[in-house]
Every structure is written in C-alpha cells, then in structure tokens.
Protein backbone atom coordinates (compact mmCIF):
# COMPACT_ATOMS: atom_id res chain seq x y z
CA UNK A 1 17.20 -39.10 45.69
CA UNK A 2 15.29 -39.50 42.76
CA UNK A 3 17.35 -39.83 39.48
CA UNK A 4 18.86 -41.39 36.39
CA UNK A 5 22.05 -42.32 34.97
CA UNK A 6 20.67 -41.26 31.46
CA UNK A 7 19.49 -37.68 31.11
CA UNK A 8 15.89 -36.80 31.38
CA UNK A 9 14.41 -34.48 29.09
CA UNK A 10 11.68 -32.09 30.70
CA UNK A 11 8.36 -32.68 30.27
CA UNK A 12 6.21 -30.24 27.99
CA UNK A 13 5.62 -27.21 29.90
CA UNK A 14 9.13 -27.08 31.84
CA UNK A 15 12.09 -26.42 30.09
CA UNK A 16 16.17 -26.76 32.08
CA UNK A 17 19.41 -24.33 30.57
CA UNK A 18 21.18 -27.71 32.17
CA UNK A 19 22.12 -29.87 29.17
CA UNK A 20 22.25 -33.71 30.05
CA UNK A 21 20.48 -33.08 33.22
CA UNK A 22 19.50 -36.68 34.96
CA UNK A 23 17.00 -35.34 37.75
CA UNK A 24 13.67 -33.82 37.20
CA UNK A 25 14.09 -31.33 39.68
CA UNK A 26 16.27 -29.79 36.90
CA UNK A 27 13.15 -28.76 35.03
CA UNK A 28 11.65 -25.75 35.95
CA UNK A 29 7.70 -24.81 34.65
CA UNK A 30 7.72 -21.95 31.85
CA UNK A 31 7.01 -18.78 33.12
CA UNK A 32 3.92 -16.62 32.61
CA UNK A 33 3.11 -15.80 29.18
CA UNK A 34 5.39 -18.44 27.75
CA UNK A 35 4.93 -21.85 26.39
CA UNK A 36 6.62 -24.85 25.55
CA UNK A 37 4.77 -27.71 23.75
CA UNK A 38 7.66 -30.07 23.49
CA UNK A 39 10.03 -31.77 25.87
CA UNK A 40 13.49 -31.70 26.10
CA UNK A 41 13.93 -28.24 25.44
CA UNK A 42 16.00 -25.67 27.11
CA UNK A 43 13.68 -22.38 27.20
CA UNK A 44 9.97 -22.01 26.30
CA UNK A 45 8.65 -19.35 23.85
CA UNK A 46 6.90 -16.14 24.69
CA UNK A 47 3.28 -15.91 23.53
CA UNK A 48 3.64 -12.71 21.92
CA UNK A 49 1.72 -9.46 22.71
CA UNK A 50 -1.55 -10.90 21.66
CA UNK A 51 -2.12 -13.39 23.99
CA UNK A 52 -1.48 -14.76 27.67
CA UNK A 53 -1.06 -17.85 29.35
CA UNK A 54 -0.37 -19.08 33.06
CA UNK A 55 3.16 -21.00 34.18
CA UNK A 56 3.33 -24.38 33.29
CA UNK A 57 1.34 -23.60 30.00
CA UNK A 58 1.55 -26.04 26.84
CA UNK A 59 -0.07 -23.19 24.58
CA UNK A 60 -1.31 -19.40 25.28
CA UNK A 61 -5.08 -18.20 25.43
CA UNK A 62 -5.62 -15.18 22.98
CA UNK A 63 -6.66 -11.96 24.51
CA UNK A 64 -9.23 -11.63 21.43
CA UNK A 65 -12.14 -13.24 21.34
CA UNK A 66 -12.93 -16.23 18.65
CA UNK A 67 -8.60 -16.38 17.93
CA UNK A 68 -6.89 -18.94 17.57
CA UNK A 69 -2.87 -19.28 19.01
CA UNK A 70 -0.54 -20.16 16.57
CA UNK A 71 1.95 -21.74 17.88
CA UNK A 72 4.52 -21.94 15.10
CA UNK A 73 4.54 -17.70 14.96
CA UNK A 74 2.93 -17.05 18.52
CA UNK A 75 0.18 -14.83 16.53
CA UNK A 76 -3.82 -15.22 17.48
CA UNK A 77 -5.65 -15.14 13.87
CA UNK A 78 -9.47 -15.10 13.44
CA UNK A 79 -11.00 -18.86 13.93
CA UNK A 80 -12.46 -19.97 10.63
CA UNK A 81 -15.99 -18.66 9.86
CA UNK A 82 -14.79 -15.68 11.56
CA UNK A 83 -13.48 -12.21 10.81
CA UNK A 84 -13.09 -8.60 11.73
CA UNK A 85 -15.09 -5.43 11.21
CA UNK A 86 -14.45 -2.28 10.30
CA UNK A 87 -16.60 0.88 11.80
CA UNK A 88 -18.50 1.11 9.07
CA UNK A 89 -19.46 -2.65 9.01
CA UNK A 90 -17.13 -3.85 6.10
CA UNK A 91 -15.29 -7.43 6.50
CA UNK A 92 -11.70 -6.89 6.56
CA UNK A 93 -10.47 -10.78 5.95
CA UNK A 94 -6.98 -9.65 5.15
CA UNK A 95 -6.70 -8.25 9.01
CA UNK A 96 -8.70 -11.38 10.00
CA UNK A 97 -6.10 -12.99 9.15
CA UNK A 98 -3.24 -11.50 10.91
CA UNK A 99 -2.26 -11.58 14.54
CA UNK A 100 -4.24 -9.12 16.96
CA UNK A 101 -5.87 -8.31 20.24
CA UNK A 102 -9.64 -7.05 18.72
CA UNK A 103 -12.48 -9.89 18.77
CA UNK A 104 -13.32 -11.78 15.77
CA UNK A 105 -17.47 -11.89 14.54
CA UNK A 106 -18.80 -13.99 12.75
CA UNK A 107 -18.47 -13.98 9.39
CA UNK A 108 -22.16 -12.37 8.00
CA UNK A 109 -22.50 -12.84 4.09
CA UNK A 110 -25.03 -10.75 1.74
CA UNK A 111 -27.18 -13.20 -0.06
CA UNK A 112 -25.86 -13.06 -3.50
CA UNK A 113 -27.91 -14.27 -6.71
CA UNK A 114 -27.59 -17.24 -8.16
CA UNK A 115 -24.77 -17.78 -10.52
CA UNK A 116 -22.38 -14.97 -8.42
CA UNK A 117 -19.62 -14.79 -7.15
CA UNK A 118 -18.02 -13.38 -4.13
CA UNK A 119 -15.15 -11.53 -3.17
CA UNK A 120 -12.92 -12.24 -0.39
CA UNK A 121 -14.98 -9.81 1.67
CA UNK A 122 -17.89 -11.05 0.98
CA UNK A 123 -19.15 -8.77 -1.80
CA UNK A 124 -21.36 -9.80 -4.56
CA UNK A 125 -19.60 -9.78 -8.06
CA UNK A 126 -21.04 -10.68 -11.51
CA UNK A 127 -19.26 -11.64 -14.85
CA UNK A 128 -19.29 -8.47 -16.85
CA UNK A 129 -17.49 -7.58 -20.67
CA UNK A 130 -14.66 -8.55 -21.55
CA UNK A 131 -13.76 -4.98 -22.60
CA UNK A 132 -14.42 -4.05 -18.51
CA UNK A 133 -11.01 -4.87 -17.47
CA UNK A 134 -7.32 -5.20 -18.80
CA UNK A 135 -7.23 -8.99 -18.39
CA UNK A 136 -10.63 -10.69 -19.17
CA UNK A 137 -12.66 -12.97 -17.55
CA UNK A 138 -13.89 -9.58 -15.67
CA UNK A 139 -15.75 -9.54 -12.91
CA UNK A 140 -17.95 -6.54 -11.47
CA UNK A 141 -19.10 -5.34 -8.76
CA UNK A 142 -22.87 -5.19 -8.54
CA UNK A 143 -23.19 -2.09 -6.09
CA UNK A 144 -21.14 -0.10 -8.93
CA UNK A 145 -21.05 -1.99 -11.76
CA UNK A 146 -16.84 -1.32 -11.75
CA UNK A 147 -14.48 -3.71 -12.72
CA UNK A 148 -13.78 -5.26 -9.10
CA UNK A 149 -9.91 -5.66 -9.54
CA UNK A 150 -9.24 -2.30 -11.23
CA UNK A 151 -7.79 -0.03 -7.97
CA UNK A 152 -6.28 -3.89 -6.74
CA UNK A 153 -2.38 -3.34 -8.16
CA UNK A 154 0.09 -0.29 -8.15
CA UNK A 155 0.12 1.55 -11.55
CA UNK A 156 2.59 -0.33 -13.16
CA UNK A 157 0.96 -3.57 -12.90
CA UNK A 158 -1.81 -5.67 -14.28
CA UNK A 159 -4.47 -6.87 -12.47
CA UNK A 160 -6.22 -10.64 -13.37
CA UNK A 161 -9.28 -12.09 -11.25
CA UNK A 162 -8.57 -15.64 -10.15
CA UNK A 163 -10.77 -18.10 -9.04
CA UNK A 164 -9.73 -19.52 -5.04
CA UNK A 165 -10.86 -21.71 -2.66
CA UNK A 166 -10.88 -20.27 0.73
CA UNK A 167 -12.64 -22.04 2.99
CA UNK A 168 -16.22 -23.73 4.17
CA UNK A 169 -17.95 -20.18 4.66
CA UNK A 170 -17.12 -18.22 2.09
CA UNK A 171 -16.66 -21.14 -0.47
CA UNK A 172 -15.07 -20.33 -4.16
CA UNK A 173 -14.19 -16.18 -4.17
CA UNK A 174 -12.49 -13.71 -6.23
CA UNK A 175 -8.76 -12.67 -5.94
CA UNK A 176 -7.25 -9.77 -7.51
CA UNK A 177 -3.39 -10.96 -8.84
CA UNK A 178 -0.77 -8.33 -9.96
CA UNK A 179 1.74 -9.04 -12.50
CA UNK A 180 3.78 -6.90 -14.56
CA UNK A 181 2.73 -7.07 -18.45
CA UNK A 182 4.63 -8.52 -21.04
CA UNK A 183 7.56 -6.86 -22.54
CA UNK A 184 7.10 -3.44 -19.77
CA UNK A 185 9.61 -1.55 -19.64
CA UNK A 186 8.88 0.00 -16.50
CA UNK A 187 12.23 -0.19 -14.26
CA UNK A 188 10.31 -1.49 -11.62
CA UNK A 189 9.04 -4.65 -13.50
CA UNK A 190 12.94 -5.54 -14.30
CA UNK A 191 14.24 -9.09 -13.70
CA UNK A 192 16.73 -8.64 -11.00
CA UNK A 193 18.35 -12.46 -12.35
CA UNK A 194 18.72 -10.80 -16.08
CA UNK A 195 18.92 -7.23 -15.47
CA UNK A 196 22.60 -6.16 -15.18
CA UNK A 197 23.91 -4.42 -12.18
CA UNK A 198 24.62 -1.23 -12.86
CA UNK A 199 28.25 -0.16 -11.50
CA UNK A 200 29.51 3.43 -11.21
C-alpha cells in the first residue's frame, strides 16, 4: 500500500491522534464546525458558537453577516467599515468589535464641520474650554455642549481625551483614557508592587 518510512504530517484540514504516522490514511478530515489551518497537527479547533463550517474546513464561515473569522480566538468581529446598531440607531463600535452572531452595517457617519472631530461612534465633537473638563485639551459634544469624556471613568478616576487612529472610515477619533490622579489616596488607585500586604 501506499506509504512512507518517514512520517507524514496531515494535510490542512485533517488532523491524526497517531503520532509518527507514515500513511495518509491516518489523517482523518476535521469534523463539522471545526478547523484546522495547519498540517501536522493532531486535532482541529472548534469554530466557536458564532460561526459554522463544513468537514474538511481550513477556516469557519460566520453566522453574522459582514464578520470576519478569527482564527487565532475563533470569534467573528465586524469587517472594517462595518459595525453594529443599537435599536435606537446608535453605533456601538465597542460590540462591533467583539465576537457575535448579529449582522454588521455599514458604518454611516454624520457629516461633521470642518475642523471636528469624531468620537469612536461616530459623534461630532468640538474643542471647547479648558475649564470644561478635569484634564484639558477638552473636547465637547456638539448635540449637548458636555464635556464628551466626563461619564467615561468610574468615580475615582480621571478622564483625558486622546487623539487615535482607528482605521480608513472613521479616520483620527476621540478616546476617553482613565487614570487615577496624582498622589489619590483612594484605596482603589493603590500600587499593588508598593503597597504592603496587609497580614492579620
């Protein structure tokens, strides 16, 4: 019969439990809903809850529409340009961006005036006062005129607007950071690496 004095690794797709194996009949195809984009290994990966595939697969199809597999986490993310909705019509790029079964739109931006900026969700935000947030440069949001940022962090940290690149679509946006403030003596802004452990 067909076969080797060397061992054979299986081809992408198949996967053997049989280590040094030296026939390809050794291999058996991945199962449904599994993958296996390497060969030579000894089991194939499920594709998670969020997406399907048939036997003999190399990746899984995501059960959402405009997803993209992931094949280092088995999670199906929004494509780019893409994200998710909420009922009321608000982007939700943080859930865009995290495995799951509902379809992805496309991404639909307010035109915002020139020299704006934009929040991750595609909101229009101006520069405002200094003296509108905790940790200037602020930036506001037009609808209310609030300090975007100021509901971003629990109550014992600081919020500071950063400038990021995400991506093609929305471009350069604004991200809320939290930090604790200098010298706070809140208990929950304690360096664990220079706070002593306290012992009973």
């Amino acid at each position: 019969g067909v076969g080797s004095w060397q061992p054979v690794p299986c081809d992408a797709g198949t996967f053997s439990a049989v280590e040094g194996a030296r026939q390809p009949a050794a291999c058996t195809a991945c199962p449904r809903n599994s993958f296996n984009a390497i060969t030579g290994q000894a089991q194939c990966i499920p594709c998670g809850s969020s997406a399907v595939s048939t036997s003999d697969s190399l990746s899984c199809q995501c059960k959402g529409a405009n997803r993209v597999f992931h094949a280092f986490d088995s999670a199906c993310r929004c494509r780019q340009g893409y994200t998710i909705y909420n009922s009321v019509g608000q982007a939700q790029p943080l859930q865009a961006q995290e495995d799951g079964v509902l379809d992805c739109s496309v991404v639909v931006l307010t035109r915002c005036a020139a020299g704006d900026m934009r929040a991750l969700d595609g909101t229009c935000l101006t520069s405002c006062a200094d003296t509108q947030c905790t940790n200037p440069p602020c930036y506001c949001d037009k609808s209310t005129g609030t300090d975007f940022c100021a509901t971003a962090c629990p109550s014992f940290q600081t919020a500071t607007a950063e400038l990021v690149q995400v991506d093609t679509v929305v471009g350069t946006a604004v991200v809320c950071s939290c930090a604790c403030a200098p010298g706070s003596t809140d208990p929950k802004c304690a360096d664990p690496n220079q706070t002593p452990i306290a012992t009973s």
